[in-house]
Protein backbone atom coordinates (compact mmCIF):
# COMPACT_ATOMS: atom_id res chain seq x y z
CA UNK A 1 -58.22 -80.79 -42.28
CA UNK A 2 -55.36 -79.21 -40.35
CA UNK A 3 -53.75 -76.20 -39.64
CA UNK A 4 -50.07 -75.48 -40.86
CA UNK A 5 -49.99 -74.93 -37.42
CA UNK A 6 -51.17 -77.36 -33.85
CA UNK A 7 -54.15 -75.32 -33.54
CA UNK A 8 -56.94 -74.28 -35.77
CA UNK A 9 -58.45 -71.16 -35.93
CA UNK A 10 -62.26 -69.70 -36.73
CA UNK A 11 -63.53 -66.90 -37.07
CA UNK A 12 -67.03 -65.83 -36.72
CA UNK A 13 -69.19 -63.15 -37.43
CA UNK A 14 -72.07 -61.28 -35.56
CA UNK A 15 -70.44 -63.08 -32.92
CA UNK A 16 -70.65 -60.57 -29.67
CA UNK A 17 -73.72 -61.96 -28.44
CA UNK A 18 -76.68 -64.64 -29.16
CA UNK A 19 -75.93 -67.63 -31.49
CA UNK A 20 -72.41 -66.08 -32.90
CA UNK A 21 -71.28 -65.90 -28.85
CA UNK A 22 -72.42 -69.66 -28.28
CA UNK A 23 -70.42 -70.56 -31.17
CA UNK A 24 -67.38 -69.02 -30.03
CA UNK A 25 -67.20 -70.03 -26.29
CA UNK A 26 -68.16 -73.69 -28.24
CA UNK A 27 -65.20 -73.95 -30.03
CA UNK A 28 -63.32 -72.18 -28.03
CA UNK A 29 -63.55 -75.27 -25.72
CA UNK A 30 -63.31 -77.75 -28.86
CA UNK A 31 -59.62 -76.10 -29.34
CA UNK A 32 -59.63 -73.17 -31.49
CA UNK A 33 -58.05 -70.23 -31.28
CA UNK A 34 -61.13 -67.36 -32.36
CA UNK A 35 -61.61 -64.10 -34.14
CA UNK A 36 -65.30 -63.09 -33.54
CA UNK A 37 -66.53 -60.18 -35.22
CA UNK A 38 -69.70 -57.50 -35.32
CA UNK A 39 -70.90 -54.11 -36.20
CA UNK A 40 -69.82 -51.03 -34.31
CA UNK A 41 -71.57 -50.15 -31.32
CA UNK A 42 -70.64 -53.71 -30.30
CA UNK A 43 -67.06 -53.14 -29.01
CA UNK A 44 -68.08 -54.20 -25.06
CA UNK A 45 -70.06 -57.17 -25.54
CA UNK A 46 -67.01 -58.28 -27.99
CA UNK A 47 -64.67 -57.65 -25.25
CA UNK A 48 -66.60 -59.67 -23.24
CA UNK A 49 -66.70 -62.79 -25.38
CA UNK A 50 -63.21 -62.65 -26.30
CA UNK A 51 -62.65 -62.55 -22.10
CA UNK A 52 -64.75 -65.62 -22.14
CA UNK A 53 -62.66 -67.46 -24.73
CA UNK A 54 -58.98 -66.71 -22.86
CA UNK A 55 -60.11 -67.15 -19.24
CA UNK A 56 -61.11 -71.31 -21.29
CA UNK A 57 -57.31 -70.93 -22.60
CA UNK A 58 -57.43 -69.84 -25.85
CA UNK A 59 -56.18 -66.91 -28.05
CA UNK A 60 -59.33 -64.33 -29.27
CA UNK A 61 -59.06 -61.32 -31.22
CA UNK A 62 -62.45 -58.91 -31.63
CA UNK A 63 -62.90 -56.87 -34.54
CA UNK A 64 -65.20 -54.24 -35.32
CA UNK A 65 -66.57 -53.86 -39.05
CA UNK A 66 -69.62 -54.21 -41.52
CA UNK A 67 -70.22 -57.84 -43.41
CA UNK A 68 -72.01 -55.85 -46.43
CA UNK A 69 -68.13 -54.37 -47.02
CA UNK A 70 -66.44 -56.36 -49.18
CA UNK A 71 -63.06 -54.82 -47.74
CA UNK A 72 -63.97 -54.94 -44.15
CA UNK A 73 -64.55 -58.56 -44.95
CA UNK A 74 -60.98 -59.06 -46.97
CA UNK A 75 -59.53 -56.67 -43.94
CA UNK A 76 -60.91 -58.36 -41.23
CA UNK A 77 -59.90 -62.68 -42.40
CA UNK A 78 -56.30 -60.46 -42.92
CA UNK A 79 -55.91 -59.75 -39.56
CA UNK A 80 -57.20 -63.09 -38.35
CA UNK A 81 -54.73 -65.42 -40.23
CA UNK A 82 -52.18 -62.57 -39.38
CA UNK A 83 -52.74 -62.52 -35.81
CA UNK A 84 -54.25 -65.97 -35.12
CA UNK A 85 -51.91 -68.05 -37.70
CA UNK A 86 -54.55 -69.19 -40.45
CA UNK A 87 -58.20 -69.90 -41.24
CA UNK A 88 -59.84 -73.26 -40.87
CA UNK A 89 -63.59 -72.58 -39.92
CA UNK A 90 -65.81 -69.54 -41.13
CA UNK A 91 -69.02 -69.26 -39.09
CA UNK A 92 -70.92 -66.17 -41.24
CA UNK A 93 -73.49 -65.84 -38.50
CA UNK A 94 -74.60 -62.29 -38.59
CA UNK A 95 -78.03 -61.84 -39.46
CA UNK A 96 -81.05 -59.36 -39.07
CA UNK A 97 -84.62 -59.70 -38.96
CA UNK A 98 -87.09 -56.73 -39.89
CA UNK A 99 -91.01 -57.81 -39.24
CA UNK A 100 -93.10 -55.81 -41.72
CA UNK A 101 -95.85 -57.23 -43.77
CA UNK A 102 -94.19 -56.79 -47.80
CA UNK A 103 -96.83 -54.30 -48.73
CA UNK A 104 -95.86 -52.23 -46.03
CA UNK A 105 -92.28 -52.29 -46.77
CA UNK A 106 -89.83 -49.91 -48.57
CA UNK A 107 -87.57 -50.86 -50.47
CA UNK A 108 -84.93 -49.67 -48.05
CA UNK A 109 -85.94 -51.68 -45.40
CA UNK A 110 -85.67 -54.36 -47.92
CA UNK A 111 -82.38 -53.77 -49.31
CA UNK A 112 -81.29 -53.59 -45.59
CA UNK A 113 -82.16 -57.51 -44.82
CA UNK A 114 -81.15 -58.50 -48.08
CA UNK A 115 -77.92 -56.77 -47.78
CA UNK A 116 -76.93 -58.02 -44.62
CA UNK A 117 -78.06 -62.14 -44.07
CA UNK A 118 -77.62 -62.63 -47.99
CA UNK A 119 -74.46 -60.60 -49.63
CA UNK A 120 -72.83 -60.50 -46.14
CA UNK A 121 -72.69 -64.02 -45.94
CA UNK A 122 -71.80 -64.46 -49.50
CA UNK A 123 -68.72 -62.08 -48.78
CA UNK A 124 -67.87 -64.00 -45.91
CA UNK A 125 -68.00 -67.42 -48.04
CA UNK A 126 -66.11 -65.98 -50.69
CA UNK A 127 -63.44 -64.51 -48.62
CA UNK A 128 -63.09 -67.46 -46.61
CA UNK A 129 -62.83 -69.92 -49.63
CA UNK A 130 -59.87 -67.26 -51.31
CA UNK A 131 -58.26 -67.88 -47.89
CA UNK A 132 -58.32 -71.48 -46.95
CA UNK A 133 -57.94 -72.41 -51.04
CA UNK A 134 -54.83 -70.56 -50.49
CA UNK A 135 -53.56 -71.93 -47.36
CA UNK A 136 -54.23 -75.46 -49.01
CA UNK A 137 -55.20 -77.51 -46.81
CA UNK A 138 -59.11 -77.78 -46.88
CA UNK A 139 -61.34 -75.74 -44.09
CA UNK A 140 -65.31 -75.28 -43.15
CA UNK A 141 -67.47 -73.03 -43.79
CA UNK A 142 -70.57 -72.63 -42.15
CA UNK A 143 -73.49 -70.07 -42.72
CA UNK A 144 -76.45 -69.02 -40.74
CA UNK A 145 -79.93 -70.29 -42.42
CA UNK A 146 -83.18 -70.42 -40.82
CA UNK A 147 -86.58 -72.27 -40.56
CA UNK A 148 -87.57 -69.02 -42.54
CA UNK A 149 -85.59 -70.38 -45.18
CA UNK A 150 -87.33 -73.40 -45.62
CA UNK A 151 -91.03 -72.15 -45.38
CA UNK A 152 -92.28 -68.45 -46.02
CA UNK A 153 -94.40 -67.08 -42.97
CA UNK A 154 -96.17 -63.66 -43.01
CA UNK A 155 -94.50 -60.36 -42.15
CA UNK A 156 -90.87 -62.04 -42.69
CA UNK A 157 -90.92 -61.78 -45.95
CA UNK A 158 -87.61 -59.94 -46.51
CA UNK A 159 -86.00 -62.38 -43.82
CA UNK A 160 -87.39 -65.37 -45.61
CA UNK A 161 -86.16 -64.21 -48.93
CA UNK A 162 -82.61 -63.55 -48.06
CA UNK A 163 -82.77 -67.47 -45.98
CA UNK A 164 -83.99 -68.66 -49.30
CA UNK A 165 -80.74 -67.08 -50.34
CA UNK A 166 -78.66 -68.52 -48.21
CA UNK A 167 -79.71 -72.18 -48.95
CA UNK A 168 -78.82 -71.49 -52.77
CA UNK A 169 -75.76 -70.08 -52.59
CA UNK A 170 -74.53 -72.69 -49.74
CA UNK A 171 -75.47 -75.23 -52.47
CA UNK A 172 -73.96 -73.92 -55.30
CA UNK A 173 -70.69 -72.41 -53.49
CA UNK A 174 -70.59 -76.28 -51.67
CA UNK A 175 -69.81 -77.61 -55.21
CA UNK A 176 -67.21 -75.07 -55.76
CA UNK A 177 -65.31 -76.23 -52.60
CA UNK A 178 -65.20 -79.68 -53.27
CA UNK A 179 -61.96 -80.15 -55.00
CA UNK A 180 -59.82 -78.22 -52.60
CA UNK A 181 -61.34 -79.99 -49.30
CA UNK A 182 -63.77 -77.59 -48.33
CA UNK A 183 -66.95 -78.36 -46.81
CA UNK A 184 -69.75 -75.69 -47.26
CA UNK A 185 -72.69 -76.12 -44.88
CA UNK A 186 -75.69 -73.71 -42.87
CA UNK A 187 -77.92 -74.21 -39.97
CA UNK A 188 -81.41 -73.52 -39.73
CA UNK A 189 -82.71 -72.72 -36.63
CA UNK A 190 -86.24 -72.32 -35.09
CA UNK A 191 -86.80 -70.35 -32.00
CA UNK A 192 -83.47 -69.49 -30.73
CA UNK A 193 -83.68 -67.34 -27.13
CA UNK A 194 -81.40 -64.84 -28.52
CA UNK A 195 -81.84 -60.71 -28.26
CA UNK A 196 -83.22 -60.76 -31.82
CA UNK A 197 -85.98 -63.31 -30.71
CA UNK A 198 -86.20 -60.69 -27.86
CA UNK A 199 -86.66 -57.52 -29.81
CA UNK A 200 -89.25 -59.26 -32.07
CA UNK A 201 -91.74 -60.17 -29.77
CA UNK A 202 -91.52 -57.12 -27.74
CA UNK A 203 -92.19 -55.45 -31.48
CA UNK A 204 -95.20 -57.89 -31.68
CA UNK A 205 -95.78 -57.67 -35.21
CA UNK A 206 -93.79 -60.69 -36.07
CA UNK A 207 -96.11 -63.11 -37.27
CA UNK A 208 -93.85 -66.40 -37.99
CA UNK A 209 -92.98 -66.32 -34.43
CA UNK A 210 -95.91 -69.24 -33.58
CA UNK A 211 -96.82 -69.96 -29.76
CA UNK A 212 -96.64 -73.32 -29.95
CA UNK A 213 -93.34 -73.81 -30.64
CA UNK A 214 -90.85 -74.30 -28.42
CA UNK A 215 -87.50 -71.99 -27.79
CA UNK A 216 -84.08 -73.92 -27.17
CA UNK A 217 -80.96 -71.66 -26.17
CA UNK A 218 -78.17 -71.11 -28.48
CA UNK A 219 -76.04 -73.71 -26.85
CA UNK A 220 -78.33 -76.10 -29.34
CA UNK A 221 -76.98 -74.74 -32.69
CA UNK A 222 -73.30 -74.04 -31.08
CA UNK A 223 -73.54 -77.86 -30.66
CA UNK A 224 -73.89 -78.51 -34.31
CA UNK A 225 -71.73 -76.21 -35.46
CA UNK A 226 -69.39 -77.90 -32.82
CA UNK A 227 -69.70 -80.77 -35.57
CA UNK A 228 -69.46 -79.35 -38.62
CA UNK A 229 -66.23 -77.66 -37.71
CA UNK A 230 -64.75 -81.25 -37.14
CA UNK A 231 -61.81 -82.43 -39.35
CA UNK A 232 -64.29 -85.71 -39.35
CA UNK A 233 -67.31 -83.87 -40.77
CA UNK A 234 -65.85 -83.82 -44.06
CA UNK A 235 -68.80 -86.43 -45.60
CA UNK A 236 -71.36 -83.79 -44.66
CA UNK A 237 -71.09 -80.62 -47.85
CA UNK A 238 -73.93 -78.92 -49.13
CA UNK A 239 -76.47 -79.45 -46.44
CA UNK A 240 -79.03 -77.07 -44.27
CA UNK A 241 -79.30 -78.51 -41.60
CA UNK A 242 -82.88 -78.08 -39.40
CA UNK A 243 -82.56 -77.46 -35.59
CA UNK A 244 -85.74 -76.14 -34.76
CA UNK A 245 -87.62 -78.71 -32.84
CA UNK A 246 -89.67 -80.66 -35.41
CA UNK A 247 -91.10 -77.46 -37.07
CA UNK A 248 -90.49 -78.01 -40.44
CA UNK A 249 -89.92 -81.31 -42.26
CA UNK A 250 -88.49 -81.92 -45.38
C-alpha cells in the first residue's frame, strides 16, 4: 500500500484531543502527512494538534465539520487529498458517550449516540473506501469500537448499541474492501484517560465504568493503530481488536 506520492496521508476524525490526538501525533511520527478533524467549538485544540504534528516535520491540515453530514464528510476527504496529495489511512475516531439508564432515555438522546459513533463512522468508511478505491492503490481504514461493544453494561445502553454497530458494519464493509486492497479494522478500548472518561465520572451515573479496572493513556490505542496503518498489516481485515487490559475475553 503506497501513495502515488513518497508520503502517505491520514486523516482522522474527532481528532483535537483524547484518543483521535494520540493517533495523530502517532503517525505523525510513523511518516504521514495528517488531516485531523472535529466538531465546531474545537477550532483551538485543533490548532494545537496540527502545531504538534509540524513542529515533528510533517504537513497537517484541521478542519472543522459534523461526521453525521454526509457532505461535510465528502467535503472534508476533498480537501484532504486536495491539500495533502491522497488518502491512505481513515481513523473514524469520533465518538460520544451519554450515561442514562434506557428507561430514562428519550429518544433524542438516543438518536444523538446513535447518530454520531454509528452513521458517522459509517460515512467516514464509506467515503474513505469511494476515495482510496479510486486512487487504486489499496488503503486502511480504521474505526473506533469499544469494550461496550463487546459486552452490554447498565446505563450505556445507547453507547453499547451503536459499538455493537460498529463491529457489524466493520465486518461486513471489511469484505467489501477486499478486492481493491483495503483493510477494514476497529479498536476496542477499555478505560482510556481521555476528557470523555473525565466528564463521565464527574457525571457519576455511568455505571460500566467498574473500579477495578485499570486506565491506560491513549498512547496505548495510538500504538495499535500505529500498526494497523502499516503497508505490512495487510493480513489483519475484519478484526476488533480488544485493548482494554484483560476486561473482556472472547
Amino acid at each position: 500500500m503506497t501513495s502515488t506520492s513518497t508520503t502517505r496521508v491520514a486523516f482522522i476524525t474527532g481528532g483535537a484531543q483524547g484518543i483521535g490526538e494520540a493517533i495523530a501525533l502517532r503517525l505523525a511520527q510513523d511518516g504521514l502527512d495528517v488531516a485531523v478533524f472535529d466538531m465546531a467549538g474545537k477550532e483551538e485544540l485543533l490548532k494545537g494538534v496540527t502545531k504538534k504534528i509540524t513542529d515533528i516535520g510533517r504537513k497537517a491540515i484541521w478542519i472543522v465539520g459534523d461526521v453525521t453530514s454526509e457532505e461535510s464528510i465528502k467535503d472534508a476527504i476533498a480537501r484532504t487529498v486536495e491539500e495533502l496529495g491522497s488518502l491512505d489511512v481513515m481513523v473514524a475516531n469520533a465518538g460520544i458517550r451519554h450515561a442514562k439508564p434506557i428507561i430514562e432515555m428519550t429518544p433524542e438522546e438516543w438518536n444523538r449516540v446513535l447518530a454520531i459513533n454509528a452513521t458517522g463512522i459509517m460515512l467516514s468508511y464509506k467515503h474513505a473506501g469511494i476515495q482510496m478505491i479510486k486512487q487504486g492503490h489499496g488503503g486502511r481504514i480504521i474505526g473506533a469500537c469499544s469494550v461496550s461493544g463487546k459486552q452490554g453494561f447498565p446505563t450505556a445502553g445507547a453507547y453499547s448499541a451503536s459499538k455493537f454497530a460498529v463491529r457489524g458494519l466493520t465486518h461486513a464493509f471489511s469484505q467489501e474492501m477486499k478486492p481493491h486492497n483495503i483493510t477494514v479494522n476497529a479498536y476496542a478500548p477499555g478505560l482510556i484517560a481521555t476528557p470523555m472518561l473525565a466528564v463521565s465520572i464527574e457525571a457519576g451515573r455511568d455505571k460500566a465504568l467498574a473500579p477495578t479496572q485499570k486506565v491506560a493513556q491513549p498512547s496505548v490505542v495510538a500504538d495499535l493503530v500505529s500498526y494497523l496503518a502499516l503497508p505490512n498489516s495487510y493480513f489483519i481485515n475484519g478484526q476488533i481488536i480488544s485493548i482494554d487490559g484483560g476486561w473482556i475475553y472472547q
